[in-house]
N, C-alpha and C. Protein backbone atom coordinates (compact mmCIF):
# COMPACT_ATOMS: atom_id res chain seq x y z
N UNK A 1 56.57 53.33 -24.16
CA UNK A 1 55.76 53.31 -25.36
C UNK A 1 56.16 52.13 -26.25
N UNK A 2 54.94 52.07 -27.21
CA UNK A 2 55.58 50.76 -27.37
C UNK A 2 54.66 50.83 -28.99
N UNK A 3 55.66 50.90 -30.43
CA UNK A 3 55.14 50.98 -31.73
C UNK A 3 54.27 49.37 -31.75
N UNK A 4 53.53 49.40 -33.01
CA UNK A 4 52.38 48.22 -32.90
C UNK A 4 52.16 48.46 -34.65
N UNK A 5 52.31 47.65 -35.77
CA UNK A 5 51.86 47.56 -36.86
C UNK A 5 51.37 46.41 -36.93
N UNK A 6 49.86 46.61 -37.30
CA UNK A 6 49.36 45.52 -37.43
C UNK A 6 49.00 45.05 -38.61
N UNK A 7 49.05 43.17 -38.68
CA UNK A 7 49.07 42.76 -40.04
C UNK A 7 47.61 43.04 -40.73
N UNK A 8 48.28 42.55 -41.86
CA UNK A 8 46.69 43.06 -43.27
C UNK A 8 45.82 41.97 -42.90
N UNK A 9 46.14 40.58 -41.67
CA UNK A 9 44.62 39.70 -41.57
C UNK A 9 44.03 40.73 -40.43
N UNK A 10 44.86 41.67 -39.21
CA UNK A 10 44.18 42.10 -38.49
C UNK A 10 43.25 43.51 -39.15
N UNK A 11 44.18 43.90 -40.03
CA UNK A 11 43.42 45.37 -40.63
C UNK A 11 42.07 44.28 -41.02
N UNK A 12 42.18 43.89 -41.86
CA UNK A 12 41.18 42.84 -42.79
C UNK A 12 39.89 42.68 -41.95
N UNK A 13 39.96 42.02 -40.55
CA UNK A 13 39.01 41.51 -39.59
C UNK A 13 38.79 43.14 -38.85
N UNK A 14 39.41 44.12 -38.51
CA UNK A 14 38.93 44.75 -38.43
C UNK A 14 37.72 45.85 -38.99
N UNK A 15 38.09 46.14 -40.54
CA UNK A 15 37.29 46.38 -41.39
C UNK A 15 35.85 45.88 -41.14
N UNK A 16 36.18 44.62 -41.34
CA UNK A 16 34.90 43.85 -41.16
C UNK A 16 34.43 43.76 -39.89
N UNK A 17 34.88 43.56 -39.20
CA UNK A 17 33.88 44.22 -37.56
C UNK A 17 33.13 45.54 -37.97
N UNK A 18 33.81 46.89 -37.87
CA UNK A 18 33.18 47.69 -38.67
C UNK A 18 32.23 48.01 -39.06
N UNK A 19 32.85 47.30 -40.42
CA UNK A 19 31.09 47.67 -40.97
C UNK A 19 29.85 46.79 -40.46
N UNK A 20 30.19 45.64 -40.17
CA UNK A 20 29.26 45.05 -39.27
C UNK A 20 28.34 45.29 -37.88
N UNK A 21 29.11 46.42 -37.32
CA UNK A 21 28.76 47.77 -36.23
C UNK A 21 27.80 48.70 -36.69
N UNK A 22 28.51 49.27 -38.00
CA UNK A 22 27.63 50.81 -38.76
C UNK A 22 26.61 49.82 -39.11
N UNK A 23 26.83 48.62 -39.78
CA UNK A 23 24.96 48.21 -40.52
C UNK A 23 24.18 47.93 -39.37
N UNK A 24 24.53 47.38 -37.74
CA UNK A 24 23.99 47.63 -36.70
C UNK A 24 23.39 48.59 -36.36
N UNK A 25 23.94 49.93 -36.23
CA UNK A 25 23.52 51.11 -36.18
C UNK A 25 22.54 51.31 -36.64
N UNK A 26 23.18 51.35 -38.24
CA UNK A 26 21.96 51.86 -39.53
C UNK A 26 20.30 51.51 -39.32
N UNK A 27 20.61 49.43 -38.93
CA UNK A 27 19.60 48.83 -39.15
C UNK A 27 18.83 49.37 -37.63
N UNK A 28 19.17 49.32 -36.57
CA UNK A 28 18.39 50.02 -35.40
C UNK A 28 18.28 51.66 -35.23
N UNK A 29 18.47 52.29 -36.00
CA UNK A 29 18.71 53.62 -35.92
C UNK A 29 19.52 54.40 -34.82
N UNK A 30 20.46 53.56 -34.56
CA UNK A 30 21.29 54.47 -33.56
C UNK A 30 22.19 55.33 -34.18
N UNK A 31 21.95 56.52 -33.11
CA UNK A 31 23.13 57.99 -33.42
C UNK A 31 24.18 57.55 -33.18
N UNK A 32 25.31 57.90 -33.56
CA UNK A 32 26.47 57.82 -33.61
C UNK A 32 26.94 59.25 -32.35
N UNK A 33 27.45 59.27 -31.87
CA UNK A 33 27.96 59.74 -30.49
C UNK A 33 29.65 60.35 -30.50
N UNK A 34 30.18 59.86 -31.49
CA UNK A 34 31.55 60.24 -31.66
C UNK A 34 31.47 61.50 -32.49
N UNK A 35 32.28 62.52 -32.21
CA UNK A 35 32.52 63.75 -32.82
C UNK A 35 33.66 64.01 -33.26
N UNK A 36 34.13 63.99 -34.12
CA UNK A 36 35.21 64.46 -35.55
C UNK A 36 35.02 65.50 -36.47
N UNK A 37 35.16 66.63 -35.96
CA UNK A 37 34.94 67.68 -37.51
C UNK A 37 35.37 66.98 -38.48
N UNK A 38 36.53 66.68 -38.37
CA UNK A 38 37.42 66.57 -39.50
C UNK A 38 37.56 64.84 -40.29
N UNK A 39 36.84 64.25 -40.08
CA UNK A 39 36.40 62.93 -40.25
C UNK A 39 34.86 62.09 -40.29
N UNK A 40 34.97 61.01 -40.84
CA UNK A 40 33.94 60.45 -40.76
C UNK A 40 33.62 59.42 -39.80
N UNK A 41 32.32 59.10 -39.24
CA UNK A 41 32.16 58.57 -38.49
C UNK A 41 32.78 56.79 -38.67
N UNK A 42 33.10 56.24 -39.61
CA UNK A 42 33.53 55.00 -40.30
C UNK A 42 34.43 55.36 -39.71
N UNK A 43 35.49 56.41 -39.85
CA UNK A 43 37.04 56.29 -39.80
C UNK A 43 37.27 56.33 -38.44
N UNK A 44 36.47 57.13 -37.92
CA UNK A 44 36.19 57.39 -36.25
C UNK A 44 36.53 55.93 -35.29
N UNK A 45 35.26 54.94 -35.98
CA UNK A 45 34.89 53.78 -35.87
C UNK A 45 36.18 52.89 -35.68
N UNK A 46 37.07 53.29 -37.17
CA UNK A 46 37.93 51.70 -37.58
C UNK A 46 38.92 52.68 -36.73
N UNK A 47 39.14 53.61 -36.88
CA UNK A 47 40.91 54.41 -35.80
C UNK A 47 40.18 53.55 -34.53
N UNK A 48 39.31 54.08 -34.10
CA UNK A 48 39.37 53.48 -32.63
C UNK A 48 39.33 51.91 -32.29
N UNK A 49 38.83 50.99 -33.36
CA UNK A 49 38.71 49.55 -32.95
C UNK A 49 40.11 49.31 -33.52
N UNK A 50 40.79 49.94 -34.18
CA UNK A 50 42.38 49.17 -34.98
C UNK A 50 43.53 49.93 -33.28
N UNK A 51 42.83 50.83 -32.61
CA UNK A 51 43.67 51.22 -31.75
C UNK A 51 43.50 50.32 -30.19
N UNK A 52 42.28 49.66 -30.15
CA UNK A 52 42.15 48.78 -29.34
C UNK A 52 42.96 47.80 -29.77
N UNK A 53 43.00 47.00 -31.04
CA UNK A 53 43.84 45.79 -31.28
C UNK A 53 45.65 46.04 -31.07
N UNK A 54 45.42 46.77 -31.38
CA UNK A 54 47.02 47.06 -30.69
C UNK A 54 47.32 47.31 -29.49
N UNK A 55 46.13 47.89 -28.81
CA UNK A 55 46.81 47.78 -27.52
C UNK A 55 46.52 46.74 -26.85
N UNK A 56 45.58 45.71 -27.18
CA UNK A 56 45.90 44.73 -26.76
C UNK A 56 46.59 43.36 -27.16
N UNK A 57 47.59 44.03 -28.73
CA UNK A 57 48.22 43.07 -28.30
C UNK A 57 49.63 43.28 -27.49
N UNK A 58 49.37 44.81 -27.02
CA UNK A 58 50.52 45.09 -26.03
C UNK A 58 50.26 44.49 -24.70
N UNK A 59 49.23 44.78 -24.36
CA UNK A 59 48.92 44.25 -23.06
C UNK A 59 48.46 42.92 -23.10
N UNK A 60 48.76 42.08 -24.05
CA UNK A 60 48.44 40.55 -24.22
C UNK A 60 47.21 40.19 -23.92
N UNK A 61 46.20 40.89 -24.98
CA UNK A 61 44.87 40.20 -23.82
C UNK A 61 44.10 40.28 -25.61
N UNK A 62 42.55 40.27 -25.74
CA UNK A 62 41.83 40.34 -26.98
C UNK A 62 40.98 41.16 -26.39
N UNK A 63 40.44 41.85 -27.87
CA UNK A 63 39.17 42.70 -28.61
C UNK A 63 38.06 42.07 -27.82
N UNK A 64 36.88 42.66 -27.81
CA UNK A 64 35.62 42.09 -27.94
C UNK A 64 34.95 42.77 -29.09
N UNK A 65 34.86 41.29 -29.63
CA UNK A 65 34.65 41.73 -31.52
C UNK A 65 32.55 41.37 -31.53
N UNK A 66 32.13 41.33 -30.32
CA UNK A 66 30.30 41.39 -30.68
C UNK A 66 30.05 42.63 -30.99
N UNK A 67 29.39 42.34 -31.94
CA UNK A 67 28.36 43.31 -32.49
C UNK A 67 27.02 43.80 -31.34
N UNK A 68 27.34 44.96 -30.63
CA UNK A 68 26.61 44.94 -29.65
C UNK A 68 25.66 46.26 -30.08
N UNK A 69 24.87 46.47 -30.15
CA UNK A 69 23.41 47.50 -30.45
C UNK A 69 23.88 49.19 -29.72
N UNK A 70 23.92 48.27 -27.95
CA UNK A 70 23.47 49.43 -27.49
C UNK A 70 25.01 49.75 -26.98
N UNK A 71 26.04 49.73 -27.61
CA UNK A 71 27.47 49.54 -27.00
C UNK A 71 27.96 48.78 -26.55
N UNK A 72 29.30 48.90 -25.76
CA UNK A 72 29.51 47.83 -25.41
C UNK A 72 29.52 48.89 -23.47
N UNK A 73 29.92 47.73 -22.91
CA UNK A 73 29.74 48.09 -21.08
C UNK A 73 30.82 49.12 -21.09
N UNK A 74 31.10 49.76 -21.25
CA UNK A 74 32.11 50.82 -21.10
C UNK A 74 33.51 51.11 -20.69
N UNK A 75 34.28 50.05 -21.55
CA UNK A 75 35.40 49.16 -21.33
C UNK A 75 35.32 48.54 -22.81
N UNK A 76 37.25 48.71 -22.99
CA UNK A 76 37.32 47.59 -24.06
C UNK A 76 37.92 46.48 -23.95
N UNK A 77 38.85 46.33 -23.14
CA UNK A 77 39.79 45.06 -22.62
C UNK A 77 39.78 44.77 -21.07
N UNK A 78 40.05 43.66 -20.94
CA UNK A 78 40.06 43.07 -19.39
C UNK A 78 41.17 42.52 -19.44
N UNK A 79 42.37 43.25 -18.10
CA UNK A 79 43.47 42.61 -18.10
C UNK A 79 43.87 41.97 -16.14
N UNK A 80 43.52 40.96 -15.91
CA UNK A 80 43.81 40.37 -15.00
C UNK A 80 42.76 41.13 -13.70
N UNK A 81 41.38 40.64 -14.70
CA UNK A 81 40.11 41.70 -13.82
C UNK A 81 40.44 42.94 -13.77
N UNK A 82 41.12 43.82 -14.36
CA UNK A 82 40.86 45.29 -14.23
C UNK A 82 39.75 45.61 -15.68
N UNK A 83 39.45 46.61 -15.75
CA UNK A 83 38.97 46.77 -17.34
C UNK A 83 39.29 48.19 -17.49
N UNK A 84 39.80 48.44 -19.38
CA UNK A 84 40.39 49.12 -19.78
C UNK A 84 39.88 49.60 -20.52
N UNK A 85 39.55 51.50 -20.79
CA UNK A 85 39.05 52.24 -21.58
C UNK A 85 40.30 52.19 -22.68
N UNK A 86 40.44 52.23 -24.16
CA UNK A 86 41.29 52.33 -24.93
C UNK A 86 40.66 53.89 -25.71
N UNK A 87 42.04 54.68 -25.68
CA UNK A 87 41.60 55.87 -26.54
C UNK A 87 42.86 56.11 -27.20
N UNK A 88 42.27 56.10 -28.76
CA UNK A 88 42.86 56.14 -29.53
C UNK A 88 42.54 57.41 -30.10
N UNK A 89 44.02 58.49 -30.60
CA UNK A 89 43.91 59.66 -31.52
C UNK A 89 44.53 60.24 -32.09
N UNK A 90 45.36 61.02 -32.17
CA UNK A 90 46.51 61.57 -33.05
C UNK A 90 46.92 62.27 -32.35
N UNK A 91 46.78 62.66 -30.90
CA UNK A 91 47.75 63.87 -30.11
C UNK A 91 48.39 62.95 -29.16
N UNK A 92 48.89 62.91 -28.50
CA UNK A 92 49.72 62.54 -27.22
C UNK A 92 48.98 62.98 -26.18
N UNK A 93 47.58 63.08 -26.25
CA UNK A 93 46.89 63.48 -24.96
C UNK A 93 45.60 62.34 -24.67
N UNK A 94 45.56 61.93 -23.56
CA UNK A 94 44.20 61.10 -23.16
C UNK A 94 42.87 61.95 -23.75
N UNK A 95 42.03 62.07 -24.01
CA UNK A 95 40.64 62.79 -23.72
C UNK A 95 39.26 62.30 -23.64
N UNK A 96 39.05 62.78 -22.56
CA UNK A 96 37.39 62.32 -22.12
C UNK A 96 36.67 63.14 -22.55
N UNK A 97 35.60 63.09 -22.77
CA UNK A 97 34.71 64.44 -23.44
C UNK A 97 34.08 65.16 -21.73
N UNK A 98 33.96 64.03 -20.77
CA UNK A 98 33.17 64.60 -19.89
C UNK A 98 34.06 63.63 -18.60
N UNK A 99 33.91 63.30 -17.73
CA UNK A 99 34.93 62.78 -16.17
C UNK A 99 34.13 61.50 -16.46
N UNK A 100 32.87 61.30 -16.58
CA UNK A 100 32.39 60.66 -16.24
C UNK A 100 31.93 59.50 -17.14
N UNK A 101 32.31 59.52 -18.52
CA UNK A 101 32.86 58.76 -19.95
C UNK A 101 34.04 58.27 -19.66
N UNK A 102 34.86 58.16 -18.32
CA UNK A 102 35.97 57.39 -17.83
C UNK A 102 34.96 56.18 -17.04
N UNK A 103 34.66 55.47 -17.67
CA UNK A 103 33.88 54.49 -16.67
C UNK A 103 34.50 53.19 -16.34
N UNK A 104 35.90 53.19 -16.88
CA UNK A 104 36.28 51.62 -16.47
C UNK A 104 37.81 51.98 -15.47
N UNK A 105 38.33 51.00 -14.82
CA UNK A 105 39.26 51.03 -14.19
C UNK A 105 40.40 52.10 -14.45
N UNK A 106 40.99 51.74 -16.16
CA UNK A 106 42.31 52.24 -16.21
C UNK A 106 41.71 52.61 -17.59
N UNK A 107 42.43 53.90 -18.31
CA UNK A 107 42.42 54.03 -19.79
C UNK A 107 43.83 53.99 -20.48
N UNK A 108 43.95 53.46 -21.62
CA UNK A 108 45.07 53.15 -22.26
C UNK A 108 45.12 54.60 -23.62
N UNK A 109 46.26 55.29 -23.77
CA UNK A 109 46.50 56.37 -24.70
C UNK A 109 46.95 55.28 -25.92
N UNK A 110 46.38 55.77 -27.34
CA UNK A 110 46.47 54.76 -28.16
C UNK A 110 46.98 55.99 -29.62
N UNK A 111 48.65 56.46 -30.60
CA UNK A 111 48.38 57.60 -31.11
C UNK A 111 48.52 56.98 -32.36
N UNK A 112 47.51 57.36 -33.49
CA UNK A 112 47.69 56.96 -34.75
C UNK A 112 48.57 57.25 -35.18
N UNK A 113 49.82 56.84 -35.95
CA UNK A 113 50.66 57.48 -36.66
C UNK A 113 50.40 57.04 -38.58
N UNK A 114 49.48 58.18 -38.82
CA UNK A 114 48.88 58.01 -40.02
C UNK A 114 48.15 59.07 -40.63
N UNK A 115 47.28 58.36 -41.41
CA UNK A 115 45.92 59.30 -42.18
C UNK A 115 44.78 58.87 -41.36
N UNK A 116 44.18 59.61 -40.37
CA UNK A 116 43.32 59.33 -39.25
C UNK A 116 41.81 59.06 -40.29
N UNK A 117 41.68 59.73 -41.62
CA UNK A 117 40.89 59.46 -42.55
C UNK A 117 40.32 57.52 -43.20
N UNK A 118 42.11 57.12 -42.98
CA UNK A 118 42.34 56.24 -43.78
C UNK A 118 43.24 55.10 -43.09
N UNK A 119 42.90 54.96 -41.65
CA UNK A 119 43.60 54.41 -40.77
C UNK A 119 44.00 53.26 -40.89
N UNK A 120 43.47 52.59 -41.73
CA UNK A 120 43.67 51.27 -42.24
C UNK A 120 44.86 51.07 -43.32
N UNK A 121 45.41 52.55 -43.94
CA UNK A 121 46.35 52.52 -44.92
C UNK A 121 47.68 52.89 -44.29
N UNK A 122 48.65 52.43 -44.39
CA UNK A 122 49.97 52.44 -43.97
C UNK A 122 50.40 53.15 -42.66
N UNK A 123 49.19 52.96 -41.76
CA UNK A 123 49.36 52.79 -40.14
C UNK A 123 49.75 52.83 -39.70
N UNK A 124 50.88 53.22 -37.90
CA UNK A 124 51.26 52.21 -37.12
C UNK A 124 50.40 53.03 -35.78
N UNK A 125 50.92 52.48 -34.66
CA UNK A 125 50.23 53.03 -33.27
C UNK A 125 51.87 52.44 -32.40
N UNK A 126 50.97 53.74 -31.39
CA UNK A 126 52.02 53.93 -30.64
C UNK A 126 50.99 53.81 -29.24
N UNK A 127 51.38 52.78 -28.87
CA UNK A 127 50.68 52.21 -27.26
C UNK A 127 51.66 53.07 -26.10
N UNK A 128 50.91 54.01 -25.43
CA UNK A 128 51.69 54.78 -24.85
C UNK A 128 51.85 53.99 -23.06
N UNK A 129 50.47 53.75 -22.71
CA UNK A 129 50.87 53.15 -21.18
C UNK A 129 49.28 53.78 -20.80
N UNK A 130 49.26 53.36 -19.77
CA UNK A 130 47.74 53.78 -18.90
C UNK A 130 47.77 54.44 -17.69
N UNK A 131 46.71 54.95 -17.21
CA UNK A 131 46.02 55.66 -16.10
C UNK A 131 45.02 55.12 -15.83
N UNK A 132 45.13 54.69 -13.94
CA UNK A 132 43.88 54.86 -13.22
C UNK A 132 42.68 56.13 -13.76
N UNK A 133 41.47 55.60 -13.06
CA UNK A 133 40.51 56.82 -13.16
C UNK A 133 40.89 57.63 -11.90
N UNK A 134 41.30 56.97 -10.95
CA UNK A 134 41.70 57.99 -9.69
C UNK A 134 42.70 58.94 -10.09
N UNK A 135 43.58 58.72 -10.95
CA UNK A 135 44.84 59.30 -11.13
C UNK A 135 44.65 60.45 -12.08
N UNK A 136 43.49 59.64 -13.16
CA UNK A 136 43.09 60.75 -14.40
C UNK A 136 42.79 61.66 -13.72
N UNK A 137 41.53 61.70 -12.60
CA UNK A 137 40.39 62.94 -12.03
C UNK A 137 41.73 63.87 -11.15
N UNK A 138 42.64 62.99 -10.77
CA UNK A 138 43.87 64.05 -10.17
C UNK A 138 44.44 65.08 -11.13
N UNK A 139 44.85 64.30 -12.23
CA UNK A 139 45.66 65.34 -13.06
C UNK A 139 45.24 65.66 -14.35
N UNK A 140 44.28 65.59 -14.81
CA UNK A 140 43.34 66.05 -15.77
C UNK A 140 43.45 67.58 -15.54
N UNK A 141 43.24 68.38 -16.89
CA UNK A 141 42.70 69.72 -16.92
C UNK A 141 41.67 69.94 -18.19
N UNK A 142 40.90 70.93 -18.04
CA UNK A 142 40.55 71.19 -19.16
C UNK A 142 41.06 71.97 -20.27
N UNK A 143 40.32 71.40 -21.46
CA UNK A 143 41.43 72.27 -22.44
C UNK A 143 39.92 72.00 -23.48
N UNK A 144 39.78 73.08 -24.22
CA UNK A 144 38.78 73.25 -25.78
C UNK A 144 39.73 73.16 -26.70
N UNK A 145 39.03 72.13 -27.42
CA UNK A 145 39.70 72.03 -29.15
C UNK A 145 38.76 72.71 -29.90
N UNK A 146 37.73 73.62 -29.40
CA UNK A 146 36.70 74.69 -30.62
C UNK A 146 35.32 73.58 -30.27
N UNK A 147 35.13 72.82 -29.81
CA UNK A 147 33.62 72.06 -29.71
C UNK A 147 33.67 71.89 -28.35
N UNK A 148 33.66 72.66 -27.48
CA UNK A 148 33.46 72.44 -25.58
C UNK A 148 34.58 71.96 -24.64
N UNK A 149 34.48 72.15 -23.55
CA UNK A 149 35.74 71.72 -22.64
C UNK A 149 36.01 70.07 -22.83
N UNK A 150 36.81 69.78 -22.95
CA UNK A 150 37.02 68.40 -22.32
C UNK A 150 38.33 68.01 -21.04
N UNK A 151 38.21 66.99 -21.27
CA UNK A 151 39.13 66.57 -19.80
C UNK A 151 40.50 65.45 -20.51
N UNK A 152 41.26 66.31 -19.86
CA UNK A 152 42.47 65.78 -20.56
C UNK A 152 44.05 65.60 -19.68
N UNK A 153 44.81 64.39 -20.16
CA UNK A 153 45.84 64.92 -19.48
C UNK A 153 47.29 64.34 -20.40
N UNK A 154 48.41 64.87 -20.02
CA UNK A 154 49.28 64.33 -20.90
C UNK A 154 49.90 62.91 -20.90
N UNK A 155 50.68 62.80 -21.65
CA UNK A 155 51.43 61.38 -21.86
C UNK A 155 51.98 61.52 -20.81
N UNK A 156 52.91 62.36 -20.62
CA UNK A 156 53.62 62.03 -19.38
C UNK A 156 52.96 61.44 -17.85
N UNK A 157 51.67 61.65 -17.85
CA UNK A 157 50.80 61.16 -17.04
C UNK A 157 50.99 59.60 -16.55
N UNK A 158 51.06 59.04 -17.95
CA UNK A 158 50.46 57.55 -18.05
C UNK A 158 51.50 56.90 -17.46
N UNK A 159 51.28 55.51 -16.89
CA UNK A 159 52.13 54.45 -16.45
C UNK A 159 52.82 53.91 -18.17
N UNK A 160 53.67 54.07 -18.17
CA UNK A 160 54.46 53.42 -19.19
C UNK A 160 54.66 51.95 -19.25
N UNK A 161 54.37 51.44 -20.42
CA UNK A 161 54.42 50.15 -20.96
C UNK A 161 55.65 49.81 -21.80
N UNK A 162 56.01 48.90 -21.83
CA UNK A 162 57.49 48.58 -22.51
C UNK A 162 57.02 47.11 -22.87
N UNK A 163 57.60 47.15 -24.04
CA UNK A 163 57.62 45.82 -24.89
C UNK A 163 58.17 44.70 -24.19
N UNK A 164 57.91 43.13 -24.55
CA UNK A 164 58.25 42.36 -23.80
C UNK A 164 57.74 41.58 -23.23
C-alpha cells in the first residue's frame, strides 16, 4: 500500500475537471449512474477522479482529463498496454455493482482517508495494489450494503504495490 496526498494544484485541476463533467451532464441531460445514499453525486464525482490521480501517480502513468459525454471506454489508466479500472471508497473492499462493470484488464482499490462528502478537504488515499478481472471473478463474493448484491473482494486479494 502505498499513502498519496495530493497537492492543492492537483486538488485545484481536479475540481475543475469536475465541474466541467457535471455541466456536461447537465448540458446533455445525462443521468448520473453512481449511487451514494449518503452523498452527493459531485462528491461521488471528485472522490473518484482525486482517487484516480493518485493512483496514478503510484503507478506512474496520467488521468484522462476529456470531458467525455457518453463516459469514458471503461478504464481509467493505461499502464504498459494493460488498462485499469480505478475504484475509489472508504472500505478496504474492491466493489463492482455487477461482474460485468469490471470491463478493463486490472482494477486498482483506491481508500479515502477523509470526509468522503468533502474529499477535496484534508484528504489522503491509500493506493492499495490491483487485481486481474480473471482473479476478481475467482475470488469475489457477494455481499449487500442495503441497495442489492454486489461483487466484491478484499484487500488482501490485490497484488500489492509499494512505493518506489
Amino acid at each position: 500500500m502505498v499513502e498519496v496526498k495530493l497537492s492543492p494544484e492537483e486538488i485545484q485541476s481536479a475540481l475543475q475537471f469536475v465541474e466541467a463533467m457535471r455541466e456536461d451532464k447537465k448540458e446533455y441531460n445525462v443521468v448520473d449512474k453512481k449511487f451514494d445514499a449518503k452523498n452527493t453525486s459531485w462528491a461521488v464525482n471528485l472522490m473518484g477522479y482525486l482517487g484516480e490521480l493518485a493512483a496514478a501517480k503510484v503507478y506512474k502513468t496520467t488521468t484522462d482529463n476529456r470531458v467525455l459525454t457518453g463516459g469514458d471506454a471503461g478504464h481509467d489508466l493505461v499502464v504498459d498496454d494493460k488498462t485499469y479500472q480505478v475504484k475509489t471508497t472508504v472500505t478496504k473492499e474492491l466493489i463492482f455493482n455487477s461482474k460485468e462493470l469490471f470491463s478493463a484488464d486490472y482494477a486498482i482499490l483506491v481508500t479515502l482517508i477523509g470526509d468522503r462528502t468533502q474529499p477535496h478537504i484534508d484528504s489522503r488515499f491509500i493506493v492499495w495494489g490491483d487485481i486481474s478481472r480473471e482473479d476478481f471473478l475467482k475470488v469475489c463474493k457477494e455481499k449487500n450494503y442495503g441497495y442489492g448484491e454486489r461483487f466484491v473482494c478484499d484487500v488482501n486479494a490485490l497484488n500489492q504495490v509499494v512505493s518506489g
